[in-house]
C-alpha atoms as a PDB file:
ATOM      1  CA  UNK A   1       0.000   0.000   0.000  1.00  0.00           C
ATOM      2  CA  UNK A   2       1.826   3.349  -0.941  1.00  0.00           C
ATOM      3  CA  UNK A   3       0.499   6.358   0.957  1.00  0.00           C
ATOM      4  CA  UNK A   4       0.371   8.987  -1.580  1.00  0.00           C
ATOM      5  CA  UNK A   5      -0.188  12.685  -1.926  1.00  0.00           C
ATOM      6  CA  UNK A   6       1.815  15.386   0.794  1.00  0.00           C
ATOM      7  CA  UNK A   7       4.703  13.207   3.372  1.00  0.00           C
ATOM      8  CA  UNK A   8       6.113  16.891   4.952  1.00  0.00           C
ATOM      9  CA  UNK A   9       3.235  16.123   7.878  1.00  0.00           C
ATOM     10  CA  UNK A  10       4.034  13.841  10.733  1.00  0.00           C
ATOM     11  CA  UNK A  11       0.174  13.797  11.473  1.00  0.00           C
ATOM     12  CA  UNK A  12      -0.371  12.963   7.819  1.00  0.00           C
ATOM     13  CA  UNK A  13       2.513   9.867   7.928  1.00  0.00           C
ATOM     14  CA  UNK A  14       0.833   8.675  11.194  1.00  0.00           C
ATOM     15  CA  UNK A  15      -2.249   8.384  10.006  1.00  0.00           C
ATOM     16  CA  UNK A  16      -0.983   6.820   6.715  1.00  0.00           C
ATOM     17  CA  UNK A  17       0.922   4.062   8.485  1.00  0.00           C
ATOM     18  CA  UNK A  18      -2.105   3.352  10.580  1.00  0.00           C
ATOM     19  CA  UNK A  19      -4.355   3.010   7.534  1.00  0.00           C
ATOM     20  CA  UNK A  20      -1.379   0.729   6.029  1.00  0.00           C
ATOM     21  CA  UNK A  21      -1.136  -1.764   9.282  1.00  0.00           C
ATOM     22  CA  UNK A  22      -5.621  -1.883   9.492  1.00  0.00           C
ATOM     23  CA  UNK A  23      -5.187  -2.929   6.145  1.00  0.00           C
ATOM     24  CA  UNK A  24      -2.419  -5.731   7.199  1.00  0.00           C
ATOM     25  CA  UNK A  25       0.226  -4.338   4.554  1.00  0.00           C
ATOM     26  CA  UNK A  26       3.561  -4.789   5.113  1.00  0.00           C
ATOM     27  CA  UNK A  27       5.176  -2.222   2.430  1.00  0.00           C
ATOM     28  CA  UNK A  28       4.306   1.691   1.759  1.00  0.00           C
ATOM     29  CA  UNK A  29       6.329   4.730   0.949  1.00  0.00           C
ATOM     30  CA  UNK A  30       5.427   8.097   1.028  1.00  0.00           C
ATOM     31  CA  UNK A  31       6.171  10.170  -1.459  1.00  0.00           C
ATOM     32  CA  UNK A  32       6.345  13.948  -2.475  1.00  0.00           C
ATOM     33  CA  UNK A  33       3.524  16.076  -4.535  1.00  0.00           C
ATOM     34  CA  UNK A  34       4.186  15.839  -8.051  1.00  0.00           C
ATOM     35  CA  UNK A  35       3.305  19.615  -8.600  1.00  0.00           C
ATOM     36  CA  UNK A  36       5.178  20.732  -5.953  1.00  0.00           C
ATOM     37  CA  UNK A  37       8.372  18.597  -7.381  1.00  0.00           C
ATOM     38  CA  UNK A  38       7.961  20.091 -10.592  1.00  0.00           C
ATOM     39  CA  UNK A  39       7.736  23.876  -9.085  1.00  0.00           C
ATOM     40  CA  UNK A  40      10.357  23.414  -7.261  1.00  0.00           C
ATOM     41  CA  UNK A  41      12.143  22.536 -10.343  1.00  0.00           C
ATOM     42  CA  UNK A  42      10.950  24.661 -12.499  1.00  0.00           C
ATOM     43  CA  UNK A  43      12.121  27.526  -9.387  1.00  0.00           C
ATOM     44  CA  UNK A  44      15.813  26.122  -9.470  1.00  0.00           C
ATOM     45  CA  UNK A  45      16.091  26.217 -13.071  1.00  0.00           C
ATOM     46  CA  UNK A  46      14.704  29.721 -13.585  1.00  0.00           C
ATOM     47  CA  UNK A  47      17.369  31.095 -10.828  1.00  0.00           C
ATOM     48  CA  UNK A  48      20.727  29.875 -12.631  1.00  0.00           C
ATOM     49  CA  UNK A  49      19.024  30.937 -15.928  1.00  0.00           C
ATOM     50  CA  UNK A  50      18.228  34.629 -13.821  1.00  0.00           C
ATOM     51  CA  UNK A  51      22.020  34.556 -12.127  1.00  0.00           C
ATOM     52  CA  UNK A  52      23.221  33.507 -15.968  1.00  0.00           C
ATOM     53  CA  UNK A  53      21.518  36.456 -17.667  1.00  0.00           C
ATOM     54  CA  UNK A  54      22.765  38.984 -15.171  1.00  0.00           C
ATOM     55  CA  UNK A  55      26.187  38.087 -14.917  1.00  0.00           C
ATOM     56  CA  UNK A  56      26.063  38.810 -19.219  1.00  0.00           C
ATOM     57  CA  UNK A  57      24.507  41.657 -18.510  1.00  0.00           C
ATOM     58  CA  UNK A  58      26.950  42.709 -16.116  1.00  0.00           C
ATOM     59  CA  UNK A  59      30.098  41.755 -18.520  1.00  0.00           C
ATOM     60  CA  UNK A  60      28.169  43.616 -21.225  1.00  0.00           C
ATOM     61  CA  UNK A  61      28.004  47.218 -19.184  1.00  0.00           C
ATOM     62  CA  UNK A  62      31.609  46.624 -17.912  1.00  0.00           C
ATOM     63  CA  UNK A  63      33.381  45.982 -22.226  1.00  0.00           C
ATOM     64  CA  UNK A  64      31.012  48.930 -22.877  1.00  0.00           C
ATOM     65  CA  UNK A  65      32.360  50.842 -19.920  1.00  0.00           C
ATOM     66  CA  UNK A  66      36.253  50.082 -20.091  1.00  0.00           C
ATOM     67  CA  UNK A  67      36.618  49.163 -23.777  1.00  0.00           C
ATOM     68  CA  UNK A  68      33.794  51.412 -25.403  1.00  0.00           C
ATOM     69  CA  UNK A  69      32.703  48.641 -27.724  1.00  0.00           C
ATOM     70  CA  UNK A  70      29.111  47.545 -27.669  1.00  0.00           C
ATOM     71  CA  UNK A  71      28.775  43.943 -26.122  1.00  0.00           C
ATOM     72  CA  UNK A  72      25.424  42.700 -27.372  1.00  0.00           C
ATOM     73  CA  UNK A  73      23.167  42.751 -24.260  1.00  0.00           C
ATOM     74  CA  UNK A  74      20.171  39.872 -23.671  1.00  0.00           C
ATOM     75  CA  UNK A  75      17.670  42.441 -24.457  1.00  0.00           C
ATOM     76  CA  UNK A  76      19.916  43.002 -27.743  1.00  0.00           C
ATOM     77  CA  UNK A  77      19.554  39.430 -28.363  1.00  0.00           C
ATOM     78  CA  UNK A  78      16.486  39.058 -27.724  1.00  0.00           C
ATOM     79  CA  UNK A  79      14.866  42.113 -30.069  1.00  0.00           C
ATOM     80  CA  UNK A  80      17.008  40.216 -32.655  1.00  0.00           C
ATOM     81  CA  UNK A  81      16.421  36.905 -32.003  1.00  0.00           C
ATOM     82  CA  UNK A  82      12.139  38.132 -32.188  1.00  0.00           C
ATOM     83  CA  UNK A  83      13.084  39.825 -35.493  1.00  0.00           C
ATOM     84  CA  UNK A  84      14.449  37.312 -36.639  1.00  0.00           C
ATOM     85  CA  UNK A  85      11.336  35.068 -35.764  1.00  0.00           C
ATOM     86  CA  UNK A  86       8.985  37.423 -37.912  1.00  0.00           C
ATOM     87  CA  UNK A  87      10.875  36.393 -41.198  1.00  0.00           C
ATOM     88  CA  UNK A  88      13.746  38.868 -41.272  1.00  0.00           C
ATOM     89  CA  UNK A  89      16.570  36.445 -43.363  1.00  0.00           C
ATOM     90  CA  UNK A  90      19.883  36.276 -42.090  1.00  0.00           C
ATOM     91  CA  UNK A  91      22.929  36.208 -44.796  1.00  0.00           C
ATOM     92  CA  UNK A  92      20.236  34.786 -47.140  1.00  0.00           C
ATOM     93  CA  UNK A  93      18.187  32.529 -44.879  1.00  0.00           C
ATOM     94  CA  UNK A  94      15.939  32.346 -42.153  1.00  0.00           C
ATOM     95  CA  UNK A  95      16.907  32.271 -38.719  1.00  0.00           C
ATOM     96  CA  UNK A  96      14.550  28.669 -38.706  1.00  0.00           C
ATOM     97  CA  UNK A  97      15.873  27.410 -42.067  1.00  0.00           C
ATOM     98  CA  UNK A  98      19.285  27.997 -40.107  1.00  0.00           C
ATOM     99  CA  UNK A  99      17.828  26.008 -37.195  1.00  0.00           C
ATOM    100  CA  UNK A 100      16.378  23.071 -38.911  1.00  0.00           C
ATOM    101  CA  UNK A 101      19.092  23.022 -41.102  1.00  0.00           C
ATOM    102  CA  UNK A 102      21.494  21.971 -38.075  1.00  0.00           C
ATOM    103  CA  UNK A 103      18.975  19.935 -36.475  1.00  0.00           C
ATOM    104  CA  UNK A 104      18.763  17.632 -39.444  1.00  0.00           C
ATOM    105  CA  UNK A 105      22.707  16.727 -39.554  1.00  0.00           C
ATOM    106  CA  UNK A 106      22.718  16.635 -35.981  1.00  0.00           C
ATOM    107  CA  UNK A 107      19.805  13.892 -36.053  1.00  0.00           C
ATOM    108  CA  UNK A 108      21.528  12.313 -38.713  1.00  0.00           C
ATOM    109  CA  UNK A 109      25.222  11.833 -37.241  1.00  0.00           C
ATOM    110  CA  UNK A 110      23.482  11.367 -33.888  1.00  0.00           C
ATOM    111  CA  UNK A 111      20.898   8.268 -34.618  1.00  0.00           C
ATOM    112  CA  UNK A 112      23.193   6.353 -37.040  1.00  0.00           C
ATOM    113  CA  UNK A 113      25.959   6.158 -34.212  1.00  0.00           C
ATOM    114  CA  UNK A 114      23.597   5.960 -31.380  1.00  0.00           C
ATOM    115  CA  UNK A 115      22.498   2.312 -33.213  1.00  0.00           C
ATOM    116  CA  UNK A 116      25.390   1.332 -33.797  1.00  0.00           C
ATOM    117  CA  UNK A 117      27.031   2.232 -30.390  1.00  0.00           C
ATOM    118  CA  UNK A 118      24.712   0.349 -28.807  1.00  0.00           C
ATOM    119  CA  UNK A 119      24.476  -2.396 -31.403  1.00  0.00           C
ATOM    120  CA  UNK A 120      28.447  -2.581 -30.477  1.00  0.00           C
ATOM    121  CA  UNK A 121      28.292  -2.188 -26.801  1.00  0.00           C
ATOM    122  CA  UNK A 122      25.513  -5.084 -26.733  1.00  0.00           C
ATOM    123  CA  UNK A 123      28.462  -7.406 -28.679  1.00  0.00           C
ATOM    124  CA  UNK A 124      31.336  -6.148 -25.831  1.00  0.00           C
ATOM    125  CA  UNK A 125      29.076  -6.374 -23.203  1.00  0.00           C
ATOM    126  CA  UNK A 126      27.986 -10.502 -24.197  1.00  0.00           C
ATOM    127  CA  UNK A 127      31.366 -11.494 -24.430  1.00  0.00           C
ATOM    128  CA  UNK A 128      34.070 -10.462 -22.744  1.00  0.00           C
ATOM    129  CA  UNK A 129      36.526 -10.779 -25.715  1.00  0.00           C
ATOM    130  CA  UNK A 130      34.846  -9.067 -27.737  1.00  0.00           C
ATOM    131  CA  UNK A 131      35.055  -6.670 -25.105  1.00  0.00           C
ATOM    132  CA  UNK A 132      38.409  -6.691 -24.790  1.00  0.00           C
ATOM    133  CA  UNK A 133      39.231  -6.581 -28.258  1.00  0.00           C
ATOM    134  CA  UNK A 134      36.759  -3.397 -28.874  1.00  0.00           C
ATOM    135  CA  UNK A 135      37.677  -1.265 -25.161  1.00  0.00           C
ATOM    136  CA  UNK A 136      41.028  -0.557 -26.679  1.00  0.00           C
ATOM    137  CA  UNK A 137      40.241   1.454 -30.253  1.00  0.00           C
ATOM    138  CA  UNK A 138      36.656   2.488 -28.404  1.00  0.00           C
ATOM    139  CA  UNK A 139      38.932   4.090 -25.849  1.00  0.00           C
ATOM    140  CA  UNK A 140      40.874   6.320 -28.464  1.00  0.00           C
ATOM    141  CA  UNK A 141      38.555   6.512 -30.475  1.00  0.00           C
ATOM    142  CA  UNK A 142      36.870   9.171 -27.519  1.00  0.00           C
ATOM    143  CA  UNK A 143      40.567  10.637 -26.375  1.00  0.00           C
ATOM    144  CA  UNK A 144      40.487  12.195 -29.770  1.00  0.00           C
ATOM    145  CA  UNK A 145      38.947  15.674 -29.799  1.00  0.00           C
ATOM    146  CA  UNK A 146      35.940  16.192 -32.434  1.00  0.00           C
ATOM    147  CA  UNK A 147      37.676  19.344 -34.003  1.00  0.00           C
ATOM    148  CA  UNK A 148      40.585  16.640 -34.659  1.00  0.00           C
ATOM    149  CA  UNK A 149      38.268  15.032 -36.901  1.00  0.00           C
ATOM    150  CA  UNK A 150      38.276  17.426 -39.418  1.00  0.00           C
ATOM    151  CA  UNK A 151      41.207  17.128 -41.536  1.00  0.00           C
ATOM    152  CA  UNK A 152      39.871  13.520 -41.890  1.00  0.00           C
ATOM    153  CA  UNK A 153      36.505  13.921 -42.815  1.00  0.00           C
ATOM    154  CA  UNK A 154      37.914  17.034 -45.474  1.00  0.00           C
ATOM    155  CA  UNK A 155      40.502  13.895 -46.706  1.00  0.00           C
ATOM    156  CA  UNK A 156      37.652  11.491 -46.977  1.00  0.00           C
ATOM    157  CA  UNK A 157      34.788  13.214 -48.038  1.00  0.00           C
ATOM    158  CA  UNK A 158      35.843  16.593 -49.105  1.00  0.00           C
ATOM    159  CA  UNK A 159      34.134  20.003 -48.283  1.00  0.00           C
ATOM    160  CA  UNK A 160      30.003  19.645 -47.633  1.00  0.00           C
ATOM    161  CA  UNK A 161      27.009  17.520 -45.723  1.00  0.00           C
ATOM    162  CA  UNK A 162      28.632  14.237 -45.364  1.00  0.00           C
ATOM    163  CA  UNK A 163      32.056  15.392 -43.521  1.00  0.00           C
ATOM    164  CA  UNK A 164      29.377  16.996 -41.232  1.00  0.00           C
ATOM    165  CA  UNK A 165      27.835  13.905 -40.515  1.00  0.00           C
ATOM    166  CA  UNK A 166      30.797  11.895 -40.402  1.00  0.00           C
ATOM    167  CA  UNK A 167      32.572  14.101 -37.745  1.00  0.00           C
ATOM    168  CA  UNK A 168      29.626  13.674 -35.254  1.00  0.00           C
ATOM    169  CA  UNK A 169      29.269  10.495 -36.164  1.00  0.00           C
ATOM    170  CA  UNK A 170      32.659   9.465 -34.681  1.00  0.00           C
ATOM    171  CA  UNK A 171      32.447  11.720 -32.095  1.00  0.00           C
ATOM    172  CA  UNK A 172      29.213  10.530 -30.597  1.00  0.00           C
ATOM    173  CA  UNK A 173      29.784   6.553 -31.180  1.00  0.00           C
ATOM    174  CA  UNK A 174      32.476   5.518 -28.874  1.00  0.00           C
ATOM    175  CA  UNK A 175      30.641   7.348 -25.628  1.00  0.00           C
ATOM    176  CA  UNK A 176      27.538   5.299 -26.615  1.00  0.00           C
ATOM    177  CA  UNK A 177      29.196   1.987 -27.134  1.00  0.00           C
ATOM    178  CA  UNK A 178      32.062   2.300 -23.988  1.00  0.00           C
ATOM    179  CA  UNK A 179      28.674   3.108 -21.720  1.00  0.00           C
ATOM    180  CA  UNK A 180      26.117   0.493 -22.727  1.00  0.00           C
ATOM    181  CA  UNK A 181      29.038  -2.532 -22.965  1.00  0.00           C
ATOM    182  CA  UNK A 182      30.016  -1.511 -19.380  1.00  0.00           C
ATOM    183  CA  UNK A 183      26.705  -1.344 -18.281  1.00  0.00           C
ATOM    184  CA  UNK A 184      26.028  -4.925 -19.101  1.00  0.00           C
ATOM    185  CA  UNK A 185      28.981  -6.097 -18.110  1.00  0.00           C
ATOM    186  CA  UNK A 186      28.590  -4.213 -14.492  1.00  0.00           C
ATOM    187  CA  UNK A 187      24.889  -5.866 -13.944  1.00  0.00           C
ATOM    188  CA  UNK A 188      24.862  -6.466 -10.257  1.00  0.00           C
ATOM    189  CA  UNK A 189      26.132 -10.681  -9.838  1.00  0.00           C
ATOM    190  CA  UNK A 190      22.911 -11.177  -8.240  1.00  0.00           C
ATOM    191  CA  UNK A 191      20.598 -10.265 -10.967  1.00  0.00           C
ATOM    192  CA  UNK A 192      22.802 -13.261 -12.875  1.00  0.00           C
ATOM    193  CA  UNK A 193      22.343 -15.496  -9.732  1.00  0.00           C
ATOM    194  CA  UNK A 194      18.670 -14.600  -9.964  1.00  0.00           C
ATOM    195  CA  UNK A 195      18.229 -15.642 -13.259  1.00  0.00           C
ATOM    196  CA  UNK A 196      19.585 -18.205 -12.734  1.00  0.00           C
ATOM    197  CA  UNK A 197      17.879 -20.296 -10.447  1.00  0.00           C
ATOM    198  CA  UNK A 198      14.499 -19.441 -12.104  1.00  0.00           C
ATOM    199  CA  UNK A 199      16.311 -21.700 -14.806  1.00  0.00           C
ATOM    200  CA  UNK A 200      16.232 -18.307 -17.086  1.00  0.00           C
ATOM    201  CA  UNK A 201      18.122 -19.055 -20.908  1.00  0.00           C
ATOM    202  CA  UNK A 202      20.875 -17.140 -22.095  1.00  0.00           C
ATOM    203  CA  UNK A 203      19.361 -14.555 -24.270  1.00  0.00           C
ATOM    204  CA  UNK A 204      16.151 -14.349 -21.962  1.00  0.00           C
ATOM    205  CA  UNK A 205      19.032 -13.235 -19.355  1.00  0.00           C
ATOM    206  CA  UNK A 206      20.733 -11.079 -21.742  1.00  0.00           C
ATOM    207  CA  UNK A 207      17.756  -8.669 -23.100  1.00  0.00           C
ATOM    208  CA  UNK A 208      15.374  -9.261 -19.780  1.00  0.00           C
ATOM    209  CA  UNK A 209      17.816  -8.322 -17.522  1.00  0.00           C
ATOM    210  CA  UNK A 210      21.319  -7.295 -17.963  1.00  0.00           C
ATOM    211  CA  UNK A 211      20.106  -5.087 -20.985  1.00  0.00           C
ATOM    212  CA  UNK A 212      17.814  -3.604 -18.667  1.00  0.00           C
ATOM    213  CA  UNK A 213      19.823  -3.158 -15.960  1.00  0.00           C
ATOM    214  CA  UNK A 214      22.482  -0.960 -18.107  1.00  0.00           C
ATOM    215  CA  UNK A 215      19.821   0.851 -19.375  1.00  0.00           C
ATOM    216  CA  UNK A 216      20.645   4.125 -16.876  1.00  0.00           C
ATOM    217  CA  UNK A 217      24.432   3.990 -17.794  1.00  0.00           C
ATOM    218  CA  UNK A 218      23.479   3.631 -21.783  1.00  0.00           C
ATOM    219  CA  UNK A 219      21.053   6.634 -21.737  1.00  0.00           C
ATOM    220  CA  UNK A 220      24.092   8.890 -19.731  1.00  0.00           C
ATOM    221  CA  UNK A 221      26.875   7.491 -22.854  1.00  0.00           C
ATOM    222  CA  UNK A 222      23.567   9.061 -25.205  1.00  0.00           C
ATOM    223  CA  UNK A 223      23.238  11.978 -22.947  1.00  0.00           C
ATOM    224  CA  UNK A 224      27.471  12.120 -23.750  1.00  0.00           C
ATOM    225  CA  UNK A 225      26.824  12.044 -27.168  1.00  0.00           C
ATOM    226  CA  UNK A 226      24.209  14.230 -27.696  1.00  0.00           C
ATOM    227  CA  UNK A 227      26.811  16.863 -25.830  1.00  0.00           C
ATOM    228  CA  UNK A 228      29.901  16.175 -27.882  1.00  0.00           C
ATOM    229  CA  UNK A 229      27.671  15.634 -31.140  1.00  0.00           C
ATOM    230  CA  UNK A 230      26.537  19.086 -30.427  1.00  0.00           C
ATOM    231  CA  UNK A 231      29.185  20.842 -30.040  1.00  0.00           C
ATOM    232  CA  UNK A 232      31.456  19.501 -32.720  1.00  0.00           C
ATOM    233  CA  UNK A 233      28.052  20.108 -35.629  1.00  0.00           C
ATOM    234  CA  UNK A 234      28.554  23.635 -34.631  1.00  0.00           C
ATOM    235  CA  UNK A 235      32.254  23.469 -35.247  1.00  0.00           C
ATOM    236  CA  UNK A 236      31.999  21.557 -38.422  1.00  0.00           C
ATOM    237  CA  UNK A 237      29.681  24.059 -39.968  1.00  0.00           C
ATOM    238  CA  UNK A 238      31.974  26.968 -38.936  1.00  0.00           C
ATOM    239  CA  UNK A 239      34.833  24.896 -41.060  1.00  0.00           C
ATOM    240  CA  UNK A 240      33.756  22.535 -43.656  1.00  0.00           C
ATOM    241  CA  UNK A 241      32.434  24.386 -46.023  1.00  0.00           C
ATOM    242  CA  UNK A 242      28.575  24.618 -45.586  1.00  0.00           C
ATOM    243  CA  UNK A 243      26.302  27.351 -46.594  1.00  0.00           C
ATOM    244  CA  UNK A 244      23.421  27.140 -43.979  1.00  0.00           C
ATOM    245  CA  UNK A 245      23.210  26.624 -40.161  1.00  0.00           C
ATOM    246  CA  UNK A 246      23.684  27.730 -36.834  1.00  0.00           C
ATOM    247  CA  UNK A 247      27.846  27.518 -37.607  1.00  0.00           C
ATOM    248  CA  UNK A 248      27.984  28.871 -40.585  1.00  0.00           C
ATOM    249  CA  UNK A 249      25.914  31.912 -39.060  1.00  0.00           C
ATOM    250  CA  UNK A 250      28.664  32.278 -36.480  1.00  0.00           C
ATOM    251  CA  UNK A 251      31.220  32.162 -39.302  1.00  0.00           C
ATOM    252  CA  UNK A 252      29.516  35.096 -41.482  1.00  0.00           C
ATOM    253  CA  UNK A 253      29.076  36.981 -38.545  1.00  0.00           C
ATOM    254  CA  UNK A 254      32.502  36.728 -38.083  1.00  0.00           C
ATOM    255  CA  UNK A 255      33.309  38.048 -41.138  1.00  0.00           C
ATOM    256  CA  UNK A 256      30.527  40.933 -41.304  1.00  0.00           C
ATOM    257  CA  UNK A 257      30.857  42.102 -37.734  1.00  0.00           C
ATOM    258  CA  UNK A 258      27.854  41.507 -36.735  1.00  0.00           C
ATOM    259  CA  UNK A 259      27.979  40.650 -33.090  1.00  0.00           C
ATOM    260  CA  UNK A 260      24.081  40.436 -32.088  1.00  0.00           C
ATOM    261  CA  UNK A 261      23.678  37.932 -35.289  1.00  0.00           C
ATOM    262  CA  UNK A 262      26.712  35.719 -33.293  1.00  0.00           C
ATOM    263  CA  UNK A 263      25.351  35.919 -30.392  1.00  0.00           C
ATOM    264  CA  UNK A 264      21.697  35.296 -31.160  1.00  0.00           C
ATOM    265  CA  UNK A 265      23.041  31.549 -33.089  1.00  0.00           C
ATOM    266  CA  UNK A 266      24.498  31.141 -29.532  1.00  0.00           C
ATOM    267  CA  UNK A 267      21.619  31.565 -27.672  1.00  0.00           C
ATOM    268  CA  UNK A 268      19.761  29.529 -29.752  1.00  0.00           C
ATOM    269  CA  UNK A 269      22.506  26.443 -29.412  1.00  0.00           C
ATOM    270  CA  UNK A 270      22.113  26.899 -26.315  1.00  0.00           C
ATOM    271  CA  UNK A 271      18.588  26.635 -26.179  1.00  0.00           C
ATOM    272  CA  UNK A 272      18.346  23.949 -28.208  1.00  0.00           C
ATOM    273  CA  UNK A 273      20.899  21.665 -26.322  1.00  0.00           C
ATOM    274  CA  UNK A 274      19.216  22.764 -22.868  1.00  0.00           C
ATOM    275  CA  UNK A 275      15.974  21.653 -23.949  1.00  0.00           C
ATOM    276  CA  UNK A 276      16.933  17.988 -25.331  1.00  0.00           C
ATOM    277  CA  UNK A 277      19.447  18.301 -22.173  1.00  0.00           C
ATOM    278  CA  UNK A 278      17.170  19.117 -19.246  1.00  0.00           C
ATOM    279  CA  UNK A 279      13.965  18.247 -20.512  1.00  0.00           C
ATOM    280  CA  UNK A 280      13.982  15.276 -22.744  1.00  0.00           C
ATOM    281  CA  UNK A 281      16.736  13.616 -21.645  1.00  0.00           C
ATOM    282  CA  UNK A 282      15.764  14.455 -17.558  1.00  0.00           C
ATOM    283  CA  UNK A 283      12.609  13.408 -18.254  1.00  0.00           C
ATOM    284  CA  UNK A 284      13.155   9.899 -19.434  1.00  0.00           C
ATOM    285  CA  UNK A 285      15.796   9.399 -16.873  1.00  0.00           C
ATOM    286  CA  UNK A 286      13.266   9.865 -14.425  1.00  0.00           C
ATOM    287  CA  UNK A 287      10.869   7.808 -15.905  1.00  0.00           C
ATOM    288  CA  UNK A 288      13.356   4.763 -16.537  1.00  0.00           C
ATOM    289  CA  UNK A 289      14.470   5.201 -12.503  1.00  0.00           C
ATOM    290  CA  UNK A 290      11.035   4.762 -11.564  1.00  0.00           C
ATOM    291  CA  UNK A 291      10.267   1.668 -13.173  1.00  0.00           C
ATOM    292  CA  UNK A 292      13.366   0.575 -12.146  1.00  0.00           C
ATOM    293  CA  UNK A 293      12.184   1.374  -8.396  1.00  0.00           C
ATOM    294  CA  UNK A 294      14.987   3.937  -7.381  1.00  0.00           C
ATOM    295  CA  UNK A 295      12.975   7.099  -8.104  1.00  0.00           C
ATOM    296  CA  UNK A 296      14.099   9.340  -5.193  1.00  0.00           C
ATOM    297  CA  UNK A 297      11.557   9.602  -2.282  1.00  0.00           C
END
């Protein structure tokens, strides 16, 4: 029996573990409002973005005042960022067909190695010399930095969408295959054990319950990748030779001078990564540690 709704009153956990022990159940857990989880949340979340946005503004009024030079403000950035919205193209483009067109090579890069990262970490983490043989080029595979990845991709694939793809390709595949191999392989002994002695066959073990049991550690090697994937897409537009994006907006602005179109790609990078950061991939972690019964009290 699980005595839901507010657990902050002692009156109100009394009374629940009374109605728990008339009904003769053994097991019950109290557990916080939902709303008040979420607002509390949500309150966290808008103070860093609050302390963020101020301490901009502040280095904004101090370049103006030292150096003289206008520092694009958040209000700047905002007025151009809602221009920008309304239709008003940017070196030829829309500030959206900008958007959507980094979105779609990020998806790209970012699915076809999140398959087969996993499809490779579920080979490493089933035998363990496979695993051995793959840890090693896995392992420097990730110690090499994404912008290091350029000269290749230019090599194999010359200037354009595919050395794009490629570079976050290979930049988000070894954090996705390292973390679901050694999540299978670091399954608690007991849920083996377990199995077991409920006479439970091979691959019944292997995709009912070790798969499941890495399934935290694989969704933080995705939440890796989406981070690296991000940041080297941005890069890669800035250098391989692309004509639209949130890069290659960074790039012309660059080259124009135009400071509040720079920063206004920024801030929407950074939207875009916070959102698929702190609410996709937050959400679904939560979800996946409830069913797995170690959703925090």
């Amino acid at each position: 029996m699980m005595g839901r709704g507010k657990a902050s009153s002692p009156k109100a956990e009394v009374v629940a573990i009374d109605d728990a022990i008339s009904r003769d159940s053994a097991h019950f857990e109290f557990r916080a409002d939902h709303r008040s989880r979420w607002a509390s949340r949500a309150i966290i979340g808008l103070v860093g973005i609050g302390i963020t946005l101020l301490a901009w503004q502040t280095v904004s009024m101090w370049v103006f005042e030292v150096k003289g030079v206008v520092y694009p403000s958040p209000t700047d950035t905002v007025l151009r960022l809602a221009d920008l919205m309304s239709g008003t193209t940017l070196y030829d483009h829309t500030i959206t067909e900008h958007l959507l067109s980094s979105l779609a090579r990020w998806g790209t890069g970012y699915l076809l190695a999140a398959v087969t990262g996993i499809v490779i970490g579920m080979l490493m983490g089933a035998s363990a010399t496979v695993n051995g043989i793959g840890m090693t080029p896995l392992t420097v595979l990730q110690l090499i930095p994404g912008l290091a990845w350029i000269p290749i991709a230019l090599l194999l694939f010359g200037l354009g969408e595919t050395s794009t793809v490629f570079m976050i390709y290979m930049t988000v595949l070894p954090a996705v295959a390292i973390s679901t191999a050694s999540g299978i392989r670091e399954a608690p002994p007991v849920y083996r054990r377990a199995a077991s002695i409920l006479g439970t066959k091979k691959p019944a073990l292997f995709f009912r319950v070790l798969l499941p049991a890495a399934s935290l550690q694989m969704l933080n090697g995705l939440r890796m990748g989406l981070a690296n994937g991000w940041r080297v897409l941005i890069a890669a537009e800035m250098v391989v030779g692309v004509g639209l994006g949130l890069g290659y907006v960074l790039v012309q602005a660059r080259w124009s001078l135009d400071f509040e179109a720079a920063f206004v790609s920024i801030l929407v990078i950074c939207g875009i990564g916070l959102f698929i950061e702190k609410i996709l991939f937050t959400v679904a972690e939560r979800r996946l540690r409830d069913r797995m019964g170690l959703g925090a009290e």
